[in-house]
C-alpha atoms as a PDB file:
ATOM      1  CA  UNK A   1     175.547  47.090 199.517  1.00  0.00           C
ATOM      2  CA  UNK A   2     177.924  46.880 202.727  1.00  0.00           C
ATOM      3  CA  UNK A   3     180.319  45.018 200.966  1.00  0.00           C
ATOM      4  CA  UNK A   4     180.870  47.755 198.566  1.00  0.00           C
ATOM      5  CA  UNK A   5     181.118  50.057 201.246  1.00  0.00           C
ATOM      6  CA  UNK A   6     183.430  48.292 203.017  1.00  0.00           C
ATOM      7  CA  UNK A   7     185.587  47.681 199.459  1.00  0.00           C
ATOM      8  CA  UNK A   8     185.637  51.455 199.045  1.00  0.00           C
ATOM      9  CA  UNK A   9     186.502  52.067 202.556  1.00  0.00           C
ATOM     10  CA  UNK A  10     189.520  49.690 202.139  1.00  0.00           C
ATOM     11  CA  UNK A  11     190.308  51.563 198.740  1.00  0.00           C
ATOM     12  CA  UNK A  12     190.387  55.141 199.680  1.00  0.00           C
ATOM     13  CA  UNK A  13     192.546  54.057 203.486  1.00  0.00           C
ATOM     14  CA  UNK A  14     194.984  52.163 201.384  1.00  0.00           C
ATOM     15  CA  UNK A  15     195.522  55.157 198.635  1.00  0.00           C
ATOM     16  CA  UNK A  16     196.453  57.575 201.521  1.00  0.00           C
ATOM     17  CA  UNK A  17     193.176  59.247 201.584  1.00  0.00           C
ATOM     18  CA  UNK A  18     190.232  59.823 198.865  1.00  0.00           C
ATOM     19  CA  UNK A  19     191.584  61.779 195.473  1.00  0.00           C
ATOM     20  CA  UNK A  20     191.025  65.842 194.996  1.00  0.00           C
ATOM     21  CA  UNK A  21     190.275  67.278 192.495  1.00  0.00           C
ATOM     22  CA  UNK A  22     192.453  70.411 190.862  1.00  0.00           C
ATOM     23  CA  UNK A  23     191.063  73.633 191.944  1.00  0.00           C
ATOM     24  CA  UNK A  24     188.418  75.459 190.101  1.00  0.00           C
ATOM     25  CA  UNK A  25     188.856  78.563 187.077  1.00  0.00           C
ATOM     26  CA  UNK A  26     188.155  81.773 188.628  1.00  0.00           C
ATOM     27  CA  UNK A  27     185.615  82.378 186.082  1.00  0.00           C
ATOM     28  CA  UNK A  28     183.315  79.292 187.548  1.00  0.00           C
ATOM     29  CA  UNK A  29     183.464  80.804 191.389  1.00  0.00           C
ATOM     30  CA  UNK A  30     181.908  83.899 190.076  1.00  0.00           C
ATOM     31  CA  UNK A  31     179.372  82.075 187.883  1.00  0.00           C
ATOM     32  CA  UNK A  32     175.835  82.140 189.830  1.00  0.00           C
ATOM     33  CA  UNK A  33     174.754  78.335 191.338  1.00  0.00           C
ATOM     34  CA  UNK A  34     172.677  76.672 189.338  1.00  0.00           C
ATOM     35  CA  UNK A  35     169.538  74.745 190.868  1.00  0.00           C
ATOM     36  CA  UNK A  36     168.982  71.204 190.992  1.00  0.00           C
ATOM     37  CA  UNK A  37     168.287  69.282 188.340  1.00  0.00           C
ATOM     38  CA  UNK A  38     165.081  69.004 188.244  1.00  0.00           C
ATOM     39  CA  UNK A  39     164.281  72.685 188.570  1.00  0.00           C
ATOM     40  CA  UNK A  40     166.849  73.454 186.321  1.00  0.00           C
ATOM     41  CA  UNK A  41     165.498  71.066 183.435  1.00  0.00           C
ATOM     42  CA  UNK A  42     162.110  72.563 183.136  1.00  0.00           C
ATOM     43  CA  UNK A  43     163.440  76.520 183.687  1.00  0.00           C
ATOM     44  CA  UNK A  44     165.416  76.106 180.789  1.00  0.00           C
ATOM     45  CA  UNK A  45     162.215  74.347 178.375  1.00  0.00           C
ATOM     46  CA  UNK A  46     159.973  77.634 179.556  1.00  0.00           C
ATOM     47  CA  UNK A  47     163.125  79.972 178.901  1.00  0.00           C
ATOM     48  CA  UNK A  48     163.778  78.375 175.593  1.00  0.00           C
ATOM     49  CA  UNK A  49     160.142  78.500 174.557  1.00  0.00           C
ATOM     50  CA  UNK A  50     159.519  81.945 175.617  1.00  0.00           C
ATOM     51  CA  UNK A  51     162.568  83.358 173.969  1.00  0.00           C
ATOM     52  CA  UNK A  52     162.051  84.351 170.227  1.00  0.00           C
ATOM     53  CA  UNK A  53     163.583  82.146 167.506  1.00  0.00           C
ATOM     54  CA  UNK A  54     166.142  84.208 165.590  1.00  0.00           C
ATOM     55  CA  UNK A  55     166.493  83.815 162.408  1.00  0.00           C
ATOM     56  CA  UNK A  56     169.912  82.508 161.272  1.00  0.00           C
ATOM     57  CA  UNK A  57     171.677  84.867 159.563  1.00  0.00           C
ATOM     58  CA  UNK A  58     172.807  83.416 155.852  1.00  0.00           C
ATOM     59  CA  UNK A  59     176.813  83.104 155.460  1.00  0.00           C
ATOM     60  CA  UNK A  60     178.062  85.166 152.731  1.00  0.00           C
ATOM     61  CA  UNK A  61     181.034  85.141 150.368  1.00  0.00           C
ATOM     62  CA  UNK A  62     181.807  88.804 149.851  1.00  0.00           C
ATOM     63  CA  UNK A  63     178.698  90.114 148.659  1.00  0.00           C
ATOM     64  CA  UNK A  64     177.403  87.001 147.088  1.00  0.00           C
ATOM     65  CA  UNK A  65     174.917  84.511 148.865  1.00  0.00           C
ATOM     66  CA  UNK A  66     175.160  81.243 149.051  1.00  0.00           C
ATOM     67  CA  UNK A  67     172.687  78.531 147.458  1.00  0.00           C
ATOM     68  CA  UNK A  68     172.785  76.443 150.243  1.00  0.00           C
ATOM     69  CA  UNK A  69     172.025  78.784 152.466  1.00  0.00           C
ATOM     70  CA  UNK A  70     168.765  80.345 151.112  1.00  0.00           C
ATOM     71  CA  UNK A  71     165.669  79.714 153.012  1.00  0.00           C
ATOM     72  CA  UNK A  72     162.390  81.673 153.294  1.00  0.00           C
ATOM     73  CA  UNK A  73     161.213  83.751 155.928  1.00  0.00           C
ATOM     74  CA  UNK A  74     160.370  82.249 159.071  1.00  0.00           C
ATOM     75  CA  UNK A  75     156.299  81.119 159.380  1.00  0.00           C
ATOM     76  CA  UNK A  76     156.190  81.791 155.841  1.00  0.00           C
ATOM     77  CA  UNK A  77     155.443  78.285 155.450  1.00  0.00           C
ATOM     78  CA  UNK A  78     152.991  75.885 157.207  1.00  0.00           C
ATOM     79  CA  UNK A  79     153.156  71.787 157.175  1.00  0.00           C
ATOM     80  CA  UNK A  80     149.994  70.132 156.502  1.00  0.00           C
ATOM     81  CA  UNK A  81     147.520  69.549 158.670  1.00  0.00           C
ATOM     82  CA  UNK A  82     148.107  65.552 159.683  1.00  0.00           C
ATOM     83  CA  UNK A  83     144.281  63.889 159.993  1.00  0.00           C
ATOM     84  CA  UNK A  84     143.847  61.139 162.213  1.00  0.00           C
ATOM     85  CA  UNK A  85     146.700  60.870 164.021  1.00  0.00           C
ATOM     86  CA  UNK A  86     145.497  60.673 167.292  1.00  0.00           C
ATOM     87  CA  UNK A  87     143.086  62.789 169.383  1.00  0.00           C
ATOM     88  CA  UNK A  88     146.416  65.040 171.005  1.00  0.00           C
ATOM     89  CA  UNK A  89     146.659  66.388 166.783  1.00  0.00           C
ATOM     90  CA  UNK A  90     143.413  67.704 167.362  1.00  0.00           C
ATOM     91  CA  UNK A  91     142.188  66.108 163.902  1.00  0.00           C
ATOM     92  CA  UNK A  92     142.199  62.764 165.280  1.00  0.00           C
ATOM     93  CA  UNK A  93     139.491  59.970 165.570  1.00  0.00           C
ATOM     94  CA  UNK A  94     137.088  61.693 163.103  1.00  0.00           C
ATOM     95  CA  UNK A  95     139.348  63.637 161.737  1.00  0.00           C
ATOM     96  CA  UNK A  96     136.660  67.004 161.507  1.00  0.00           C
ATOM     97  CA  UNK A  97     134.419  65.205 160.100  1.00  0.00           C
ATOM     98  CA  UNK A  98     131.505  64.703 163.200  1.00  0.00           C
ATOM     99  CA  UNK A  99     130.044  61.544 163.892  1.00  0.00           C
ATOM    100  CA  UNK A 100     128.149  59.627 160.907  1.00  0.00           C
ATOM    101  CA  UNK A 101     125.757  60.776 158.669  1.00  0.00           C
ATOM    102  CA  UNK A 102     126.294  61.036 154.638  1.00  0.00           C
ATOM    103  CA  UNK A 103     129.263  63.530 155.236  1.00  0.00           C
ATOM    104  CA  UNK A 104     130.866  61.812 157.532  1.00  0.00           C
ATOM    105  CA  UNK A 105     131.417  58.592 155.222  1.00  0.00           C
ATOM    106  CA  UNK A 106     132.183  60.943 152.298  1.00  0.00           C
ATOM    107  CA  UNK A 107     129.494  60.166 149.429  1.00  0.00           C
ATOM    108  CA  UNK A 108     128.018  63.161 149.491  1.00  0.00           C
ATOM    109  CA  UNK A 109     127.199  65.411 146.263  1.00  0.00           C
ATOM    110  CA  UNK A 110     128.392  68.406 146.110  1.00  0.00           C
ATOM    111  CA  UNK A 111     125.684  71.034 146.012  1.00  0.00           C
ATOM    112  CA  UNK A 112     123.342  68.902 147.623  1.00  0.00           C
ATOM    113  CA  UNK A 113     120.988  69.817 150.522  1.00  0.00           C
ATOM    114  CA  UNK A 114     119.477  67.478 151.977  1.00  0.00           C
ATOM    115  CA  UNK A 115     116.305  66.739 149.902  1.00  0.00           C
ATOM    116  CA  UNK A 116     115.223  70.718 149.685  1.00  0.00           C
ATOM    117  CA  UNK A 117     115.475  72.483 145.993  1.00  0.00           C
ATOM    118  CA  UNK A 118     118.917  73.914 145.974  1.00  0.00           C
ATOM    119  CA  UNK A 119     120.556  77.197 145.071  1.00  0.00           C
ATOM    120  CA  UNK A 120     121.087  76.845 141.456  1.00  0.00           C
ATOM    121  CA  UNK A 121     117.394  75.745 140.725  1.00  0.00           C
ATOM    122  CA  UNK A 122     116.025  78.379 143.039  1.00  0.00           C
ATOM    123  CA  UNK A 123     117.654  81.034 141.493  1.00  0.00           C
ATOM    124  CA  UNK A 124     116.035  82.415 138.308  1.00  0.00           C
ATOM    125  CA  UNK A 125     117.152  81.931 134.977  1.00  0.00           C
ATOM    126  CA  UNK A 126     118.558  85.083 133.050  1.00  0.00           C
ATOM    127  CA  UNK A 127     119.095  85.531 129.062  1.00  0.00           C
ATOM    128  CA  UNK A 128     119.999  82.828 127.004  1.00  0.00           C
ATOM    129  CA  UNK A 129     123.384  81.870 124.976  1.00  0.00           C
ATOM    130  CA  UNK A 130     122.182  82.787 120.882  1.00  0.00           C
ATOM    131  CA  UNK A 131     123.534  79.583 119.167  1.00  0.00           C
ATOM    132  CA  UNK A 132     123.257  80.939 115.499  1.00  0.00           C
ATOM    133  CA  UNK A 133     125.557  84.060 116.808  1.00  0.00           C
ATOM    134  CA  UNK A 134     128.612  85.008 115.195  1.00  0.00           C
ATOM    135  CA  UNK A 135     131.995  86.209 116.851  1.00  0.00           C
ATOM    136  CA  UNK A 136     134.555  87.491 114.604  1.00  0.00           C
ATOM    137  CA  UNK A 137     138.451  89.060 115.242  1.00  0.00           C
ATOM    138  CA  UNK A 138     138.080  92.857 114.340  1.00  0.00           C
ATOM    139  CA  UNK A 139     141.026  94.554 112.670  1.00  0.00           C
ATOM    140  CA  UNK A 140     141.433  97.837 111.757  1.00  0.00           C
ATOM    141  CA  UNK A 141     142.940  99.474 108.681  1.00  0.00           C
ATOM    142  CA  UNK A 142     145.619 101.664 110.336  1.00  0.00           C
ATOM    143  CA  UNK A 143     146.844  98.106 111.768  1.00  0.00           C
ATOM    144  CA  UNK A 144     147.310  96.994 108.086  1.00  0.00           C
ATOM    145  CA  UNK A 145     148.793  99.800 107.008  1.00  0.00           C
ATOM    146  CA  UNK A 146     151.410  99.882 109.295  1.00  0.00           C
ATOM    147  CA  UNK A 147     152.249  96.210 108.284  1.00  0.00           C
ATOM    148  CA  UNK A 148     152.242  97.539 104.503  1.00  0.00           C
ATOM    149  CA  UNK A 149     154.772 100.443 105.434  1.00  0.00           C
ATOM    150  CA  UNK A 150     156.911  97.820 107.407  1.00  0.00           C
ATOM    151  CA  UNK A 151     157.413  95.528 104.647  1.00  0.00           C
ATOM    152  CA  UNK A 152     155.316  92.727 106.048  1.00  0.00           C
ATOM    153  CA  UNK A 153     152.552  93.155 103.736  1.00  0.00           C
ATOM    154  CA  UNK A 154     153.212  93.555  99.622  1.00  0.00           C
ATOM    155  CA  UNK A 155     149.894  95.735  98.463  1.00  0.00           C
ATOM    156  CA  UNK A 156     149.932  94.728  95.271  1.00  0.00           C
ATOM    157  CA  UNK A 157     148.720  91.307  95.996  1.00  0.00           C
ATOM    158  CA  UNK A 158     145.931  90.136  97.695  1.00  0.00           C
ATOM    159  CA  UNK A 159     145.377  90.671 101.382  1.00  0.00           C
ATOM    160  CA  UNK A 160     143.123  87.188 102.854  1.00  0.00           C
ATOM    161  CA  UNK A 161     142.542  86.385 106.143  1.00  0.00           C
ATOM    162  CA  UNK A 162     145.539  83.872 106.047  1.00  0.00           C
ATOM    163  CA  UNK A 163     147.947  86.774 105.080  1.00  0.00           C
ATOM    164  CA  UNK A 164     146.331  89.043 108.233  1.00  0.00           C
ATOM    165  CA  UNK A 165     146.745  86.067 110.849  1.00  0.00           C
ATOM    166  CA  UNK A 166     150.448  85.347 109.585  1.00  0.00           C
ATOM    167  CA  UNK A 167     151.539  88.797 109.927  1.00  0.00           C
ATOM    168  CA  UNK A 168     149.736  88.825 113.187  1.00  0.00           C
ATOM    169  CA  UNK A 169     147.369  91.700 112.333  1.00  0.00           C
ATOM    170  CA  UNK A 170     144.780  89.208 114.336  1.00  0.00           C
ATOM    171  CA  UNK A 171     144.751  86.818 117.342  1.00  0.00           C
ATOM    172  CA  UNK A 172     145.308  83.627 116.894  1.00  0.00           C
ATOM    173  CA  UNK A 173     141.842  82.065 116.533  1.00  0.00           C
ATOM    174  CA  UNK A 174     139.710  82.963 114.233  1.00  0.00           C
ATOM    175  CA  UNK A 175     136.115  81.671 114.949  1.00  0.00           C
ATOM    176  CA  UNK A 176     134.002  82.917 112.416  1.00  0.00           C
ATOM    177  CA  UNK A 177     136.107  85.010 110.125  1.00  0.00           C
ATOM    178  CA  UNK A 178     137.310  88.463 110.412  1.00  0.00           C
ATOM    179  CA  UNK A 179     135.780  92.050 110.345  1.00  0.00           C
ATOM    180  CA  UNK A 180     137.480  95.197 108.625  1.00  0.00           C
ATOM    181  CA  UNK A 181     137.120  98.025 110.838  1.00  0.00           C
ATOM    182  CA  UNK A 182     137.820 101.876 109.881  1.00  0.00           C
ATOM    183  CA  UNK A 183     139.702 102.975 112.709  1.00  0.00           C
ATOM    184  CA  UNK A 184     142.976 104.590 111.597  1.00  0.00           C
ATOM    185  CA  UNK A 185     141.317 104.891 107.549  1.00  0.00           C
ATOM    186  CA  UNK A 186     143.398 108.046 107.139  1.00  0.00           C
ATOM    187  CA  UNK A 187     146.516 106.316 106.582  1.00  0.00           C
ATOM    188  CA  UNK A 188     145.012 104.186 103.919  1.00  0.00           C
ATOM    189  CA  UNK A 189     146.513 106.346 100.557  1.00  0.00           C
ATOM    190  CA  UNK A 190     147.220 103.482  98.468  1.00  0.00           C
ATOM    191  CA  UNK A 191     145.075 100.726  96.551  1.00  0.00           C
ATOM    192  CA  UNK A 192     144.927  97.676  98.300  1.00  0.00           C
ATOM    193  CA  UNK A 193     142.536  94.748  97.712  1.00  0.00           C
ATOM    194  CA  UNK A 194     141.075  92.632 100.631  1.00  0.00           C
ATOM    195  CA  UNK A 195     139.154  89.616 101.085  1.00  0.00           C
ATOM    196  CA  UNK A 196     137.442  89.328 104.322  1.00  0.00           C
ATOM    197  CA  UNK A 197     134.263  88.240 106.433  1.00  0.00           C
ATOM    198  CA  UNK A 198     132.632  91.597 107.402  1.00  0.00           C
ATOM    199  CA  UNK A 199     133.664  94.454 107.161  1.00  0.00           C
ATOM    200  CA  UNK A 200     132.358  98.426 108.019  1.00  0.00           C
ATOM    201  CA  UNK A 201     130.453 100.886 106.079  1.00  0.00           C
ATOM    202  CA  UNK A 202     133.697 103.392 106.842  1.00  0.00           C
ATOM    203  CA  UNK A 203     136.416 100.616 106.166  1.00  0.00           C
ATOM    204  CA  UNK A 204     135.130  99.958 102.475  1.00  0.00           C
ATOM    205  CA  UNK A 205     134.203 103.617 101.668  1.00  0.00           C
ATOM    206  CA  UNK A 206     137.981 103.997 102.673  1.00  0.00           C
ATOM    207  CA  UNK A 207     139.238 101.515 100.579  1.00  0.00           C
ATOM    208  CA  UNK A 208     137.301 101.798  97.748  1.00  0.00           C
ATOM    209  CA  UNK A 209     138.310 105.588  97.663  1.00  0.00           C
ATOM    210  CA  UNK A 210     141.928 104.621  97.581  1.00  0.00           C
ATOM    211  CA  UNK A 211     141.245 102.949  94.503  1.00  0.00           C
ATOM    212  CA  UNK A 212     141.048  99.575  96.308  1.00  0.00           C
ATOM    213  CA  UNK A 213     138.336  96.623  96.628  1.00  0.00           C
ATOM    214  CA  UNK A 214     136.855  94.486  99.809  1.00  0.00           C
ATOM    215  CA  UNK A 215     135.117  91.334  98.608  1.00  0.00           C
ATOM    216  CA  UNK A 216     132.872  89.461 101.466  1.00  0.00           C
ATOM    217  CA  UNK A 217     133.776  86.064 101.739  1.00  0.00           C
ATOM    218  CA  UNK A 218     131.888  83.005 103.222  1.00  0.00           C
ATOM    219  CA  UNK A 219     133.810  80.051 105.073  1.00  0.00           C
ATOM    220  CA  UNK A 220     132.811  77.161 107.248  1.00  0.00           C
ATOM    221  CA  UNK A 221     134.857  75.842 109.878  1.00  0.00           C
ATOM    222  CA  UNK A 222     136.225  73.526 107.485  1.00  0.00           C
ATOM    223  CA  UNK A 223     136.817  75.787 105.307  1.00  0.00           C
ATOM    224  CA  UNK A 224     138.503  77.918 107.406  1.00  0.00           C
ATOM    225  CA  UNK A 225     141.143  75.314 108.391  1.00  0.00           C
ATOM    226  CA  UNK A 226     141.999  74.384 105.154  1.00  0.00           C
ATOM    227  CA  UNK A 227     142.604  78.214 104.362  1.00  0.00           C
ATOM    228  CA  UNK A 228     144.702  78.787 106.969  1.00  0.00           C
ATOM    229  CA  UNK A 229     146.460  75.539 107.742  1.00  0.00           C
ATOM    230  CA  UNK A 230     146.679  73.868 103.882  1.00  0.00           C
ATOM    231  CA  UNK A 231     149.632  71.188 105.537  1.00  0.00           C
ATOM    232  CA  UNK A 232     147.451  69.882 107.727  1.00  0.00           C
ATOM    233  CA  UNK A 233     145.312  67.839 104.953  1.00  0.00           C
ATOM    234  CA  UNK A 234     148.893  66.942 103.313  1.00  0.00           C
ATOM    235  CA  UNK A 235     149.691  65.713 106.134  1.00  0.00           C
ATOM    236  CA  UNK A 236     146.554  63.415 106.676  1.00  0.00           C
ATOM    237  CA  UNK A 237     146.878  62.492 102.934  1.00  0.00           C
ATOM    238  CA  UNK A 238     143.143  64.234 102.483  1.00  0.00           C
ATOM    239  CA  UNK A 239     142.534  66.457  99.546  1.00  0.00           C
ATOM    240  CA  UNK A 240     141.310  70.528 100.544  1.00  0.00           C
ATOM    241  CA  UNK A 241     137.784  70.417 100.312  1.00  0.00           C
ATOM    242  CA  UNK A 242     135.832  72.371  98.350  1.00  0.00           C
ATOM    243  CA  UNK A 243     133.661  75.527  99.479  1.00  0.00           C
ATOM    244  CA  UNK A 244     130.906  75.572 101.093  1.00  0.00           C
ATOM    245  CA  UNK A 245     127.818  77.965 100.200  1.00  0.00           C
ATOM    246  CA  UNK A 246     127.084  80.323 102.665  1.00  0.00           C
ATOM    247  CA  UNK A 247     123.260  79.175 104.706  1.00  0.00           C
ATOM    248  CA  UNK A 248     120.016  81.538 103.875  1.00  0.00           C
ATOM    249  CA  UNK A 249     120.565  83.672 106.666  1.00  0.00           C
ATOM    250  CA  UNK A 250     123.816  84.620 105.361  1.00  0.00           C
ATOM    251  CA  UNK A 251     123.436  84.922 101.591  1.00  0.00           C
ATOM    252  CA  UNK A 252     122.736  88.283 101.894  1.00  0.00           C
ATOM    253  CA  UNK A 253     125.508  89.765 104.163  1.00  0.00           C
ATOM    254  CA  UNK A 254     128.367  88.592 101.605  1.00  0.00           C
ATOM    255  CA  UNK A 255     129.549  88.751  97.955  1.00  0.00           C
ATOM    256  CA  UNK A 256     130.532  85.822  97.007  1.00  0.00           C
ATOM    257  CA  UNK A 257     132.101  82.027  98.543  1.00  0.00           C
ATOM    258  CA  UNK A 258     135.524  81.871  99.979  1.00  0.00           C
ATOM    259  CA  UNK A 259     138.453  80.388  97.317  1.00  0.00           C
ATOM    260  CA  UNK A 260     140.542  77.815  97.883  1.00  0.00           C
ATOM    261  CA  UNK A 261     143.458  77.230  98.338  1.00  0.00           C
ATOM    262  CA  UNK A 262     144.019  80.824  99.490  1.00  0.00           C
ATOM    263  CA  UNK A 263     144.128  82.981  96.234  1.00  0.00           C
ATOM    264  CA  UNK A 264     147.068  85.720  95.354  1.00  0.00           C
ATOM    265  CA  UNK A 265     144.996  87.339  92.809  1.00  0.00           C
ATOM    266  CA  UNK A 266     142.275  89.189  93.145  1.00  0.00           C
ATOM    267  CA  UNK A 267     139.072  88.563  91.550  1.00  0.00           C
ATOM    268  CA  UNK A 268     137.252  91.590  89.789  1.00  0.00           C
ATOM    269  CA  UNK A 269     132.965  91.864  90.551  1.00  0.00           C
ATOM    270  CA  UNK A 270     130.476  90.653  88.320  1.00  0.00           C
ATOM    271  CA  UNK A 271     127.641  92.955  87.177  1.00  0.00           C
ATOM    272  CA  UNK A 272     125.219  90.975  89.193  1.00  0.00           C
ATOM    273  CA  UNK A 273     127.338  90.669  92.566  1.00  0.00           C
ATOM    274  CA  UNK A 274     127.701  95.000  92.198  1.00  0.00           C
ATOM    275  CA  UNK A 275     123.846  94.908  91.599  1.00  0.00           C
ATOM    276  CA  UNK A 276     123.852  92.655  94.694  1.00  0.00           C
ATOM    277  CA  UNK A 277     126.169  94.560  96.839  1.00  0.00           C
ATOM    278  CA  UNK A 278     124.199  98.084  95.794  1.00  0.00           C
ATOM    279  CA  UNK A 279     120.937  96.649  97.130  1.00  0.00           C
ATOM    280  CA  UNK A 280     122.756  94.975 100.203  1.00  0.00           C
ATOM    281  CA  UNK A 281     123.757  98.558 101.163  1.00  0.00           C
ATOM    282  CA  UNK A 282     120.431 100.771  99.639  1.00  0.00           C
ATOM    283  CA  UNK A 283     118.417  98.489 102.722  1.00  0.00           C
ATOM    284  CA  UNK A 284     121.625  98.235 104.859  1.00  0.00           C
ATOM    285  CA  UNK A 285     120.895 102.107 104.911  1.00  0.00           C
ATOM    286  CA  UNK A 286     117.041 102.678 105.068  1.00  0.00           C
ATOM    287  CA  UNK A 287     117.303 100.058 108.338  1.00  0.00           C
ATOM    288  CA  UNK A 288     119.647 102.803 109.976  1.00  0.00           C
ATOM    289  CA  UNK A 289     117.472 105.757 108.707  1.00  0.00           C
ATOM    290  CA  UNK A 290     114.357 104.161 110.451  1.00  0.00           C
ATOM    291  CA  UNK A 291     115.983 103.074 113.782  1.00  0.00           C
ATOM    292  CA  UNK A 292     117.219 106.691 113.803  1.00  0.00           C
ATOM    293  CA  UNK A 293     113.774 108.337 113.593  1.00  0.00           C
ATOM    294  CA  UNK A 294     112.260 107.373 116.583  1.00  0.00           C
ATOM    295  CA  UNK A 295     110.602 111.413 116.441  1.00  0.00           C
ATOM    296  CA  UNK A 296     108.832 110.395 113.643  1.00  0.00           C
ATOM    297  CA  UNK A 297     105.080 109.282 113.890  1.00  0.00           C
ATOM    298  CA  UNK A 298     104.672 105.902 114.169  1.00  0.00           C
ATOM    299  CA  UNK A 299     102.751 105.411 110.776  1.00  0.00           C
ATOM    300  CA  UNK A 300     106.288 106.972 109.218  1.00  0.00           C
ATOM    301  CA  UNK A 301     108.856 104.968 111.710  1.00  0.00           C
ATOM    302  CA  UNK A 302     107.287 101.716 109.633  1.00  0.00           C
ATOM    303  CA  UNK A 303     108.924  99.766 106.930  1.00  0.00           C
ATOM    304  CA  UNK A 304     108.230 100.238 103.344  1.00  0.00           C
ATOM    305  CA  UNK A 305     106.566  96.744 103.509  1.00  0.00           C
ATOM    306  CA  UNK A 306     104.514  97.563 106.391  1.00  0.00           C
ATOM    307  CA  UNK A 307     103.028 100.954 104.882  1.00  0.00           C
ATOM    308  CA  UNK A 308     100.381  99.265 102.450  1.00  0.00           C
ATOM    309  CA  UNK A 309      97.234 100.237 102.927  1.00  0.00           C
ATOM    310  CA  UNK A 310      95.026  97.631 105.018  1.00  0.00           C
ATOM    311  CA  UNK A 311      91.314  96.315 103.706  1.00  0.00           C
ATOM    312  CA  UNK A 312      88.772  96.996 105.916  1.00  0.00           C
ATOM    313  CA  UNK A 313      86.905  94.647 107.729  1.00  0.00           C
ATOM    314  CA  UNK A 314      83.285  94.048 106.484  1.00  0.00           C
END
């Protein structure tokens, strides 16, 4: 240490005297005196952290924005949360999760509770889900007649389900066939023959008074596909398969079984399926006439069947 005193000593005697500096910008003598270092350091850390962070303005080019420069709002996004990473993350050691037990080691089942009945069996039951129901796609007859008038429909052949779901008079599934509705009936003024699954005692009083026909038609979910999507058995080298008769709960809500491959033509009623079709409606209507005459004595509000008289007991 004294020698390099001594060495600078020498130095600064034998270079006429120790070396100044140029003197100082006017603007630096009027500039306030800044602290010492250490005072300084940690002043400017609390300044910086107390100041808001402004966003950066994006650079334009005339009136057009830049892609490099787009960027969301500031806080708009959040980093995720980084588990055990030390206890200073706050989601260190155990990461949340407590100290042992069966959710701590992460096997346990979700809805579980510890051994006591839980919610969903405590909870009563409510209803039940009909598995012998029946959904179908409803579609309306001012829907097809506006098809007809814009040329997307020819009315002189005959309208099927396939021919509805192509022109996109229907959604695209069809789960258990499709139901003719009256709404917009007025605007049917011209024959037009239709082949569906259901259809309204409005619809076909509407139709037939046009001078057209509905025929009730019965197909399975096979059936169905191989109506509607003929290519796909081509393309499995299957042959279409052939109808299927309608079950006994359905025998009597439809006229006849469902053609295929999907017919042009339609197909005129035999004496028996009118005879059918006028008894389907004759107790289609005495089942409305009694569920409407709930001011009638009770002894009246029964069925035909019901109204026999009864033996008496001996």
């Amino acid at each position: 240490m004294w020698r390099r005193a001594a060495s600078h000593l020498l130095r600064v005697t034998a270079t006429g005297g120790p070396r100044r500096l140029p003197p100082a910008p006017p603007s630096l003598l009027l500039a306030p005196r800044v602290a010492p270092y250490p005072f300084n350091f940690y002043a400017t850390q609390a300044a910086a952290a107390a100041a808001p962070s402004a966003a950066r303005a994006p650079r334009t080019v005339g009136s057009l924005l830049r892609l490099n420069d787009l960027r969301d709002n500031p806080g708009a996004t959040k980093q995720k949360t980084r588990k055990g990473r030390g206890i200073g993350s706050g989601k260190g050691k155990t990461a949340g999760r407590g100290h042992k037990g069966q959710k701590a080691r992460g096997k346990a089942m979700f809805g579980f509770e510890g051994g006591q009945t839980p919610l969903r069996r405590r909870l009563p039951r409510r209803g039940f889900k009909n598995k012998f129901s029946l959904t179908f796609q409803p579609c309306g007859l001012g829907k097809i007649a506006k098809l007809i008038n814009a040329g997307k429909i020819d009315s002189s052949e005959l309208i099927t389900m396939k021919t509805l779901k192509e022109t996109g008079a229907i959604g695209k599934q069809i789960k258990d066939g499709i139901r003719l509705m009256g709404r917009g009936a007025e605007e049917i003024k011209w024959p037009i023959h239709l082949e569906v699954s259901r259809a309204t005692a409005r619809a076909k009083a509407a139709v037939e008074a046009a001078g057209g026909t509905v025929r009730l038609v019965y197909y399975n979910k096979l059936g169905f596909r191989a109506l509607l999507k003929p290519e796909w058995f081509e393309k499995k080298g299957r042959l279409l398969p052939k109808a299927a008769r309608p079950p006994p709960k359905q025998r009597d809500k439809v006229d006849s079984i469902g053609r295929l491959p999907a017919p042009t033509k339609p197909l005129p009623f035999t004496p028996e399926e009118l005879e059918f079709a006028a008894k389907r409606e004759a107790a289609r209507v005495i089942t409305v006439l009694f569920a409407k005459s709930s001011d009638l004595p009770r002894c009246v509000r029964r069925p035909p069947s019901m109204l026999q008289p009864q033996r008496r007991k001996a």
